[in-house]
Structures are given as structure tokens and as C-alpha cells.
C-alpha atoms as a PDB file:
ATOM      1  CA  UNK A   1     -32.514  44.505  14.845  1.00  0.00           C
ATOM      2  CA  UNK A   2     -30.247  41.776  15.898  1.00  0.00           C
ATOM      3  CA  UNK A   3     -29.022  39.060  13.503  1.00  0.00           C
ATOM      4  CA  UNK A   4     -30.444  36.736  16.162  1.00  0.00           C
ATOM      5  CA  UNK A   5     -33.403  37.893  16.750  1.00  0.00           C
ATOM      6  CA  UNK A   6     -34.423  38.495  12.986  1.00  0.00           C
ATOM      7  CA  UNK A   7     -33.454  34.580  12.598  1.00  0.00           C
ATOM      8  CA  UNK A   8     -35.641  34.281  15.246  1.00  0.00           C
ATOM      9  CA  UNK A   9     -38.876  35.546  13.543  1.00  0.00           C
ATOM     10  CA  UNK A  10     -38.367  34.123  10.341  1.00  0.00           C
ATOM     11  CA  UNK A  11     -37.999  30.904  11.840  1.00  0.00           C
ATOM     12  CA  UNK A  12     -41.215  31.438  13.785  1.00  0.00           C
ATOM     13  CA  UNK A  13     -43.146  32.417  10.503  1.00  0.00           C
ATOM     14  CA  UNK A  14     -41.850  29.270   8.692  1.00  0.00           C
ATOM     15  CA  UNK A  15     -42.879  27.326  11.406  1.00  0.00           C
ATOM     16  CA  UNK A  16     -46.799  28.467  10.842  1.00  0.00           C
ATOM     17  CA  UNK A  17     -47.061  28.393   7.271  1.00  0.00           C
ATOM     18  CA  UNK A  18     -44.899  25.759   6.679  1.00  0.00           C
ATOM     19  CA  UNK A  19     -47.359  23.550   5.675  1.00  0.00           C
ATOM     20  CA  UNK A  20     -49.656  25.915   3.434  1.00  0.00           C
ATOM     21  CA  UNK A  21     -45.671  26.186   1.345  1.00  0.00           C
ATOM     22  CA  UNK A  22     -45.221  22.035   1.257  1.00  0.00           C
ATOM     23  CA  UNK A  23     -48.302  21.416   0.069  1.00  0.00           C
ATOM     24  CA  UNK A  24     -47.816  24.236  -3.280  1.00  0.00           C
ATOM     25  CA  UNK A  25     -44.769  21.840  -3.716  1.00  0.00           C
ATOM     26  CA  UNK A  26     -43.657  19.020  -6.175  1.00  0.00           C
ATOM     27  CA  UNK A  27     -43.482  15.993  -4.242  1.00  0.00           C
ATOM     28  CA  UNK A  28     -39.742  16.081  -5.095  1.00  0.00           C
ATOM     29  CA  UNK A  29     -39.070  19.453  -4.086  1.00  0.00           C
ATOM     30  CA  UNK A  30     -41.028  18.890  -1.417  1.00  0.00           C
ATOM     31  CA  UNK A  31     -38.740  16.215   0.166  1.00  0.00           C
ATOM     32  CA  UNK A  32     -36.017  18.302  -0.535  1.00  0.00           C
ATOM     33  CA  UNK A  33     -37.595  21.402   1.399  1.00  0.00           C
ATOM     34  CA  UNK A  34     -38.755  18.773   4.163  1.00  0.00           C
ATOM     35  CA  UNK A  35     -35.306  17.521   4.339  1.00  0.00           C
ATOM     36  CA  UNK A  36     -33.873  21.109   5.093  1.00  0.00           C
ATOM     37  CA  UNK A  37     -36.362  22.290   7.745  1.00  0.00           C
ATOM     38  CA  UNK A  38     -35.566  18.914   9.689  1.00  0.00           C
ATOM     39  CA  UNK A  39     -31.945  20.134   9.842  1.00  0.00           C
ATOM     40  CA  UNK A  40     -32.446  23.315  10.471  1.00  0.00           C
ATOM     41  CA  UNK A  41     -34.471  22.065  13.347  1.00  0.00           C
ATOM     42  CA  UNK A  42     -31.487  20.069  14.565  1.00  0.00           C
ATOM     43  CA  UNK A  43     -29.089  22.186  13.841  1.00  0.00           C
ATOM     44  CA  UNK A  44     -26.466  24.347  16.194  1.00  0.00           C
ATOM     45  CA  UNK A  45     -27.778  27.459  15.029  1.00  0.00           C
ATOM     46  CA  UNK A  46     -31.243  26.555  16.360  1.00  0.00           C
ATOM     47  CA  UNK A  47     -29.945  26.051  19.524  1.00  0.00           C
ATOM     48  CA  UNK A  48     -28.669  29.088  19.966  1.00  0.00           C
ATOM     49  CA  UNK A  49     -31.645  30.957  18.918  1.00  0.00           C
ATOM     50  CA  UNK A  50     -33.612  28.792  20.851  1.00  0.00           C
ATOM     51  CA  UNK A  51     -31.431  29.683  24.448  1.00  0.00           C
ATOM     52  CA  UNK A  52     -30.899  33.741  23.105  1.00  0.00           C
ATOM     53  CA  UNK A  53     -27.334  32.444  22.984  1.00  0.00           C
ATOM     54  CA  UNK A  54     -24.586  34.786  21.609  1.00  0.00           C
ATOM     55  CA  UNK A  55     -20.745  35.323  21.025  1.00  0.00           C
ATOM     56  CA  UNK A  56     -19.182  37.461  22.648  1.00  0.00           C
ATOM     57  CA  UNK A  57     -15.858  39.270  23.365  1.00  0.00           C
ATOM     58  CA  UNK A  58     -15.803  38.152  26.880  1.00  0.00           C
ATOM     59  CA  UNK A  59     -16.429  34.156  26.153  1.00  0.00           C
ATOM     60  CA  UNK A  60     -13.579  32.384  27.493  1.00  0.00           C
ATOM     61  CA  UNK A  61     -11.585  30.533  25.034  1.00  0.00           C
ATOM     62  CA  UNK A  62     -10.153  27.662  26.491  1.00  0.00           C
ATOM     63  CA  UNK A  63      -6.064  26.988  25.923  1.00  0.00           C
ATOM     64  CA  UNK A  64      -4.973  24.639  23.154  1.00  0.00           C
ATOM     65  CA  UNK A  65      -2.743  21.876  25.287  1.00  0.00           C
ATOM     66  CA  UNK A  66       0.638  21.789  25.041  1.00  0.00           C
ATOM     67  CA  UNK A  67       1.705  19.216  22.339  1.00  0.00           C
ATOM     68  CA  UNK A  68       5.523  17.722  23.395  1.00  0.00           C
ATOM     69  CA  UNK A  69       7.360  16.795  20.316  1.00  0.00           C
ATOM     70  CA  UNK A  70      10.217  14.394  20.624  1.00  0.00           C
ATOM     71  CA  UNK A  71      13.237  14.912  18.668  1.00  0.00           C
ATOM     72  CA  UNK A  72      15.176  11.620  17.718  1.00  0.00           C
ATOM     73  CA  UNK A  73      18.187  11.196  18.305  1.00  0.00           C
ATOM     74  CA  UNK A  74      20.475  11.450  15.015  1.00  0.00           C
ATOM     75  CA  UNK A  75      21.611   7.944  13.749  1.00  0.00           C
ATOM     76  CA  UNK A  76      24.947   7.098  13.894  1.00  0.00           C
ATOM     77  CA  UNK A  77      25.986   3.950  11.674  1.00  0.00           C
ATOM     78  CA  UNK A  78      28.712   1.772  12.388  1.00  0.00           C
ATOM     79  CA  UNK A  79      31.911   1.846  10.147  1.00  0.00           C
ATOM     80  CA  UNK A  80      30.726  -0.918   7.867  1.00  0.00           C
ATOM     81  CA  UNK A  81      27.151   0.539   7.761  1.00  0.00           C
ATOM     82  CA  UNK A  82      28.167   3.902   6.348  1.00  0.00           C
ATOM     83  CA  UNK A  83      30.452   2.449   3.941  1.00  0.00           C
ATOM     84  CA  UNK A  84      27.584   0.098   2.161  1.00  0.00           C
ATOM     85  CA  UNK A  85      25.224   3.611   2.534  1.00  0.00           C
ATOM     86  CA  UNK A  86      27.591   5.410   0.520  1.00  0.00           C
ATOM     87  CA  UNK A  87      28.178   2.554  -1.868  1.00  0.00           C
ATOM     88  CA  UNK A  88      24.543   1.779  -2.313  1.00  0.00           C
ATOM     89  CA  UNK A  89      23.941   5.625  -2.884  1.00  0.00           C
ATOM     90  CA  UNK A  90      26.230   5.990  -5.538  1.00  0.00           C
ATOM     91  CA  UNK A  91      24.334   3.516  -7.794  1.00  0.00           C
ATOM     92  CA  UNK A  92      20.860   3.807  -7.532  1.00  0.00           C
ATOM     93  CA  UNK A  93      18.664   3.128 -10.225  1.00  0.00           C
ATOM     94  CA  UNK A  94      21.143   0.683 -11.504  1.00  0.00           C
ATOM     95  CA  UNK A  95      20.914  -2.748 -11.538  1.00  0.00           C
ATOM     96  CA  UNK A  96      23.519  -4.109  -8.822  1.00  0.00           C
ATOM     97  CA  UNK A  97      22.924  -7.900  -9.082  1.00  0.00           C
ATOM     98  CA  UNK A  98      22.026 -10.540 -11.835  1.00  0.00           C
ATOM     99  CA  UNK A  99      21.230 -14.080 -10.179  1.00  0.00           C
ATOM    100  CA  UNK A 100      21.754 -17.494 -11.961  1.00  0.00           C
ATOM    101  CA  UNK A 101      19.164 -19.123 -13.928  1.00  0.00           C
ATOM    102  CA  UNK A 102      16.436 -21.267 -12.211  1.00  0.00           C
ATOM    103  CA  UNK A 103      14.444 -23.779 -13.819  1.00  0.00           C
ATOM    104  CA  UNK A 104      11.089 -23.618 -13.090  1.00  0.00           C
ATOM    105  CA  UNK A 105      10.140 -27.246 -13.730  1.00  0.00           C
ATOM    106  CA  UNK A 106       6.175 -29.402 -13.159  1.00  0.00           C
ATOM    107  CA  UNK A 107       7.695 -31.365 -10.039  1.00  0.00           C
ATOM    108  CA  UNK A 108       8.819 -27.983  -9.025  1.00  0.00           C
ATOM    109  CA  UNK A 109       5.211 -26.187  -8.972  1.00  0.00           C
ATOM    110  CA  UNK A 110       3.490 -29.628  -8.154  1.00  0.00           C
ATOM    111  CA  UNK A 111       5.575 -29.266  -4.597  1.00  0.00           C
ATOM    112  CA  UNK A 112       4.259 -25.796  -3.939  1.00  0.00           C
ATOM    113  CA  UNK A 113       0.832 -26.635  -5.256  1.00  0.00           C
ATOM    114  CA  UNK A 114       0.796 -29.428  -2.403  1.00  0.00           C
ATOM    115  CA  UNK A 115       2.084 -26.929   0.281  1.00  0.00           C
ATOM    116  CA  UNK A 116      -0.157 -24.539  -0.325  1.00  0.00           C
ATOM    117  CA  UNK A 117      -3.316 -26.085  -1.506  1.00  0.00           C
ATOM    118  CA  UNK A 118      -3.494 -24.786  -4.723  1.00  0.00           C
ATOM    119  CA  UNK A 119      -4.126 -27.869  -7.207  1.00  0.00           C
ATOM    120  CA  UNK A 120      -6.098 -25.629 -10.301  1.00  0.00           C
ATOM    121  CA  UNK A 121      -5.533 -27.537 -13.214  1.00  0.00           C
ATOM    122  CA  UNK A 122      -3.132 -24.354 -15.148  1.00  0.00           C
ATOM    123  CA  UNK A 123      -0.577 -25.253 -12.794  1.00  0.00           C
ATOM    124  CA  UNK A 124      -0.969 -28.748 -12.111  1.00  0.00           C
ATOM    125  CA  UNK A 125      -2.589 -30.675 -15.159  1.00  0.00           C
ATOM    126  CA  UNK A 126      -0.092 -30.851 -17.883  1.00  0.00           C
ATOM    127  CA  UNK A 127      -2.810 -32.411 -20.262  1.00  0.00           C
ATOM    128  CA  UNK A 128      -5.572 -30.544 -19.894  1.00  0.00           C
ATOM    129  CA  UNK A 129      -3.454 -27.428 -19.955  1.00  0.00           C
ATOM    130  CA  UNK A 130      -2.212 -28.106 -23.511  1.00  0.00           C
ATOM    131  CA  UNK A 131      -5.864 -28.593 -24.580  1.00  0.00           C
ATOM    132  CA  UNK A 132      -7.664 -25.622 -22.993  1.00  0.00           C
ATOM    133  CA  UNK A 133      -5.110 -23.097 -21.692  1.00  0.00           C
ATOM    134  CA  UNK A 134      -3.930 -20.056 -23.999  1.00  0.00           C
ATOM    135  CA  UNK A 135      -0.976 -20.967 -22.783  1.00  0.00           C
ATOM    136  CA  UNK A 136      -1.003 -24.841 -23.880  1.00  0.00           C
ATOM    137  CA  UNK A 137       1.153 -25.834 -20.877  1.00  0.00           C
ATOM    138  CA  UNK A 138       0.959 -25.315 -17.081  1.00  0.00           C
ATOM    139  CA  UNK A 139       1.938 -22.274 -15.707  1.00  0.00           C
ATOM    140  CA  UNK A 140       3.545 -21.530 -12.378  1.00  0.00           C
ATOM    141  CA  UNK A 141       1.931 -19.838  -9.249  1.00  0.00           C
ATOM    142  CA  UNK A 142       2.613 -16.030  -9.009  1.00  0.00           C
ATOM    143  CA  UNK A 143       3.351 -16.747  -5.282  1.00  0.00           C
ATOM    144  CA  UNK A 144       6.122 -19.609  -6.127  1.00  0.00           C
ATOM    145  CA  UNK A 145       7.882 -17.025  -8.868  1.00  0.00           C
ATOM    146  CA  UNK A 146       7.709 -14.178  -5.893  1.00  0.00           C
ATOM    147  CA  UNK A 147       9.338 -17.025  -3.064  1.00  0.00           C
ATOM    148  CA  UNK A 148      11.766 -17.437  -5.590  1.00  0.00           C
ATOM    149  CA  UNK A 149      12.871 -14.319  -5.160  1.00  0.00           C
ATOM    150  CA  UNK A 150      14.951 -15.498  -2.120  1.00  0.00           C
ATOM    151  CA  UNK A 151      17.446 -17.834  -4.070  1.00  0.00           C
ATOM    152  CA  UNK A 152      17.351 -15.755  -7.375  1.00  0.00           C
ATOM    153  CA  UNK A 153      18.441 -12.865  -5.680  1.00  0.00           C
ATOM    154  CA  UNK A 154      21.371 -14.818  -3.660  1.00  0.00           C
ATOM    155  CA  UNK A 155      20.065 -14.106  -0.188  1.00  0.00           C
ATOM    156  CA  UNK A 156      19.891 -17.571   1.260  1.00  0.00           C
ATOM    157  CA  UNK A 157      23.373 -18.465   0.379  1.00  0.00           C
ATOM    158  CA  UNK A 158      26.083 -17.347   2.713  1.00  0.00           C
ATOM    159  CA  UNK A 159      28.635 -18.514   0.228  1.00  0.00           C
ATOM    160  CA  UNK A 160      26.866 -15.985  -2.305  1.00  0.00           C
ATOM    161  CA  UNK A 161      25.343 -12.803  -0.656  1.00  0.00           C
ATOM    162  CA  UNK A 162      24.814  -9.638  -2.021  1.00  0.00           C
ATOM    163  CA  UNK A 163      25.418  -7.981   1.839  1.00  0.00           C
ATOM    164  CA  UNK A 164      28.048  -9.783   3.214  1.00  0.00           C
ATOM    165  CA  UNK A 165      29.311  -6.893   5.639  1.00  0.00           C
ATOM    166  CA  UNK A 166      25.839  -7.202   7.290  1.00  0.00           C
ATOM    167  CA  UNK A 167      25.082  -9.768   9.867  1.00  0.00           C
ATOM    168  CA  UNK A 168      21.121 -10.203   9.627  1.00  0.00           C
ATOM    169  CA  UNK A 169      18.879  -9.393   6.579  1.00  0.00           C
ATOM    170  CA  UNK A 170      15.479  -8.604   8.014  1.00  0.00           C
ATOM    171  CA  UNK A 171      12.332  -9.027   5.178  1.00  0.00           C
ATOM    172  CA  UNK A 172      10.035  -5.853   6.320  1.00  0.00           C
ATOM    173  CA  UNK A 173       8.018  -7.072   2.885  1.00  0.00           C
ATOM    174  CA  UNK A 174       6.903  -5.275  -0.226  1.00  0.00           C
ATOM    175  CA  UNK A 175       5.646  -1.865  -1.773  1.00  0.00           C
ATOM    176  CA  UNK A 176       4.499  -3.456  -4.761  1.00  0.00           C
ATOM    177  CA  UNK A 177       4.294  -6.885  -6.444  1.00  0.00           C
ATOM    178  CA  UNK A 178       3.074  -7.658 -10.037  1.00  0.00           C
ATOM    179  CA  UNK A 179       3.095 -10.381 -12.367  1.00  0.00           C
ATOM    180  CA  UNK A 180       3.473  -9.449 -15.826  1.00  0.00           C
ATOM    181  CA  UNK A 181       3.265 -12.614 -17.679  1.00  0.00           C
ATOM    182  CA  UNK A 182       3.153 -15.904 -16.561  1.00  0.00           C
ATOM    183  CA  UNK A 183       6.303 -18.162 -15.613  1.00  0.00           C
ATOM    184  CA  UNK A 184       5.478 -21.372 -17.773  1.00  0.00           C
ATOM    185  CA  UNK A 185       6.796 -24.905 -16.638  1.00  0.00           C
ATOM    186  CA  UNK A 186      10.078 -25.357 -17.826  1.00  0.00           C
ATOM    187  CA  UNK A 187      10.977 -21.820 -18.112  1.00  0.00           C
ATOM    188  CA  UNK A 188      14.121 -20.358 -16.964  1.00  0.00           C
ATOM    189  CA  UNK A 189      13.820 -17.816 -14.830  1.00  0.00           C
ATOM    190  CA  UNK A 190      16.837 -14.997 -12.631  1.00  0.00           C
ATOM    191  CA  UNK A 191      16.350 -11.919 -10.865  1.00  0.00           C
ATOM    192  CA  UNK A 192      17.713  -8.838 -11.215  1.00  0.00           C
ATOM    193  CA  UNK A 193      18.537  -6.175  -8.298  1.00  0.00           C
ATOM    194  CA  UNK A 194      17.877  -2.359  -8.545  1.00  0.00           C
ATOM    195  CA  UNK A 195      18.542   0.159  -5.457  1.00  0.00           C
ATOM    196  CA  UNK A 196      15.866   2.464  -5.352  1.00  0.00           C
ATOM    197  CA  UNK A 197      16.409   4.322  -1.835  1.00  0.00           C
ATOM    198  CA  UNK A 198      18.699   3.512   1.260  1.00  0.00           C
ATOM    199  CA  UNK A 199      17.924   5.052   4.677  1.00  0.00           C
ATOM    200  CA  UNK A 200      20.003   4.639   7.706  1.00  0.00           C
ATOM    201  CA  UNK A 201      17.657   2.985  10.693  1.00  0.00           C
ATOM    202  CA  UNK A 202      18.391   2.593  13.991  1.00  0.00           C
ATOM    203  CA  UNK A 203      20.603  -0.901  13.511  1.00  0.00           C
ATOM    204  CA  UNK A 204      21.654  -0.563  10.267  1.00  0.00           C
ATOM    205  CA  UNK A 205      20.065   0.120   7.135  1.00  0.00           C
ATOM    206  CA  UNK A 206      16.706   0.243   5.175  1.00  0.00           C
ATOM    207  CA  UNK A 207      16.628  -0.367   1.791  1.00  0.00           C
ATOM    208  CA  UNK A 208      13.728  -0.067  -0.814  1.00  0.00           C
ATOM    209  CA  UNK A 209      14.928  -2.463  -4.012  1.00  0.00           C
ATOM    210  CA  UNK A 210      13.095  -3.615  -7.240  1.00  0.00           C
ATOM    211  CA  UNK A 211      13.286  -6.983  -7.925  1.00  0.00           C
ATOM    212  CA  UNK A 212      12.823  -7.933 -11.838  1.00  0.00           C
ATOM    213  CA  UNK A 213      12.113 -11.519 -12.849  1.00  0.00           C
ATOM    214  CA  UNK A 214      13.291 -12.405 -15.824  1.00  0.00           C
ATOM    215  CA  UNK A 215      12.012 -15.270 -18.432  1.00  0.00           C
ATOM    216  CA  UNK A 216      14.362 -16.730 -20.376  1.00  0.00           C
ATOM    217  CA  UNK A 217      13.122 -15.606 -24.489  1.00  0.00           C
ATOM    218  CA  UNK A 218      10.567 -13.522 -22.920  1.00  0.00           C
ATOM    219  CA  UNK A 219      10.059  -9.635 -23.353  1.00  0.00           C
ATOM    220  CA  UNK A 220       8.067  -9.463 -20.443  1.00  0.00           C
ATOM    221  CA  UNK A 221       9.116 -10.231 -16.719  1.00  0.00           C
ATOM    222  CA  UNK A 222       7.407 -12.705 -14.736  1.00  0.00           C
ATOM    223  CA  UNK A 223       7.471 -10.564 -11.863  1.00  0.00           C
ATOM    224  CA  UNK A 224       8.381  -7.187 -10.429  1.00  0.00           C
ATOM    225  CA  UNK A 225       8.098  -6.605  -6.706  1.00  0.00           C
ATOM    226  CA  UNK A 226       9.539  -3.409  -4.634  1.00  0.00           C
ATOM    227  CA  UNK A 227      11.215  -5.296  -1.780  1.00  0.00           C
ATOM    228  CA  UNK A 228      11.811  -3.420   1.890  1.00  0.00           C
ATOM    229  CA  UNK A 229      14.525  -5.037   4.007  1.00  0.00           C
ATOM    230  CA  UNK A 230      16.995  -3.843   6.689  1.00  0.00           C
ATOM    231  CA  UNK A 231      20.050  -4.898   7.098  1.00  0.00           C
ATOM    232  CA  UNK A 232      21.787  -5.286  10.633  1.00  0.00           C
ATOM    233  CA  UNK A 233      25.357  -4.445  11.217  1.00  0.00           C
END
């Protein structure tokens, strides 16, 4: 007897006592058993019971289409490109920059607080602070520490930049961004520069860097962030 057709009667015979076998069941078990006869009634192998349908040898199996992969075109970097690649290479995991100090002072979180709407009392109420913060003085936003990164990390001055051979430093943004422990007001604050990965991009250069903000008498940075930029040559 065919597979098929076998299926075919014992579907049949479920069919006319399948009541008479709910009704002997638990109610749960007999969801569960209700449940599988109203997929098996849905299901693909029905249908092909149902229409006597069967594989065969002779079905015609339709082509997979063609798939056209595109091969880049290798990069070739400019003179000045490959010689920061091979620089930047040779030292990562190392720290390659240490910024200046910053002071992170109340007039100096009160201004960000007013750009960006954020007026809660641990950053901008000195005196309630000291009562009923843990950390009995105002604390900075995470977000001013991390737009700090900018100037700690000597990227807006062009008297002071860590790429000078490049023309344009593009932000492409960040990995990864935590804040360890809070910046309080009055802290001093710098950055710290470590290369984790440098790929050569179609203008230039892509580099993956961890930025470390450090607190002045702090164990703990303030912030660490995984910073993607490309540099154009």
C-alpha cells in the first residue's frame, strides 16, 4: 500500500471517531489534541492527500537564478594615507594621545542643561544636590562628558590635531558608549586615545578608537566610548 494512500485512511478514520476520542480526554489534553487535528487539517500534507498529489522523478525543478556578485575594486590609498595605515597599525592597543585637562565647572553644565532641556536638579541645583544626592554636589550630563570628547581628544583644533596629514575627519559615530562614574562639577577631566582597528576605505581611512575619560583622583573613568571616524586624504 502506498504511503499516501495509508495516510489517507487513517485520516478518514480519525475524522469519524474523532469525537468519541475528545470526549475520553482531559480538557487539557484535549485542547492540545484539538490543536493538532486543526493543523493537520491545514496543513501541506493534507493537501496533497486531498488532490492524490505525489513526487515524482519527472517533476520539473525549476533553475535557481543566477546571482551576479560584484567584486570591488581593490583600494588604493594615497601616499600619505598608507603611511598613517602603517603607522596606526604598528600601535594598536596602545594609547596614542593624552589631551589636556578640562574643567568641568556649574556654569559649564548649566549652559548645556539650557541647550538641551535638561534642568534635573543633580546637574543643575547645587543646594539641593549637597542635601539629597549620594554624590552631595551636582553632577554633569553623560551627554556633555561624551561632546567633550571633541576638544579632549584635540580634534577641533587645527593648531593641535592628532591627523594632521588628513584633510577632513568625518564622525561615522560610536560602537559603544558608557559612563562609568559620574563627572562631578568641578572635576577635571582628559581623554585618552587607543587604536583599536584601521581599515583603508574608499577616500582614506576608517578607524575604530576607544576613547577613555579620565577624572582627575578618580579610579574610574567618566566615560568610555568606541569612536568610528574616517579620515579623508
Amino acid at each position: 500500500m502506498k504511503v499516501v494512500e495509508f495516510l489517507k485512511q487513517k485520516r478518514t478514520g480519525l475524522s469519524l471517531h474523532a469525537f468519541e476520542f475528545k470526549d475520553i480526554l482531559s480538557p487539557s489534553l484535549r485542547q492540545h489534541w484539538m490543536g493538532f487535528v486543526d493543523k493537520a487539517n491545514h496543513s501541506q500534507l493534507r493537501a496533497l492527500i486531498s488532490h492524490k498529489q505525489t513526487a515524482s522523478n519527472d517533476d520539473v525543478v525549476q533553475p535557481l537564478e543566477k546571482v551576479e556578485i560584484k567584486v570591488s575594486a581593490p583600494i588604493t590609498m594615497k601616499p600619505e594615507a598608507e603611511k598613517l595605515y602603517n603607522e596606526l597599525t604598528a600601535t594598536l592597543g596602545e594609547v596614542i594621545h593624552t589631551g589636556e585637562w578640562l574643567v568641568v565647572d556649574q556654569p559649564r553644565i548649566n549652559k548645556f542643561a539650557d541647550v538641551t532641556e535638561d534642568h534635573q536638579w543633580i546637574h543643575t541645583d547645587p543646594e539641593r544636590a549637597t542635601e539629597e544626592s549620594p554624590f552631595k554636589t551636582t553632577i554633569a550630563h553623560g551627554f556633555l562628558t561624551l561632546s567633550l570628547l571633541s576638544v579632549l581628544t584635540d580634534s577641533v583644533d587645527p593648531e593641535k590635531q592628532k591627523f594632521p596629514t588628513a584633510k577632513m575627519t568625518v564622525n561615522m559615530g560610536f560602537n559603544q558608549i558608557r559612563f562609568p562614574y559620574p563627572v562631578k562639577s568641578d572635576n577635571r577631566i582628559r581623554a585618552t586615545t587607543t587604536i583599536k582597528s584601521v581599515t583603508p576605505v574608499k577616500r582614506g581611512l576608517e578607524i575604530v578608537q576607544e576613547l577613555t575619560v579620565q577624572i582627575e583622583g578618580i579610579r574610574r573613568p567618566g566615560c568610555v566610548a568606541e569612536s568610528v571616524i574616517q579620515l579623508h586624504f
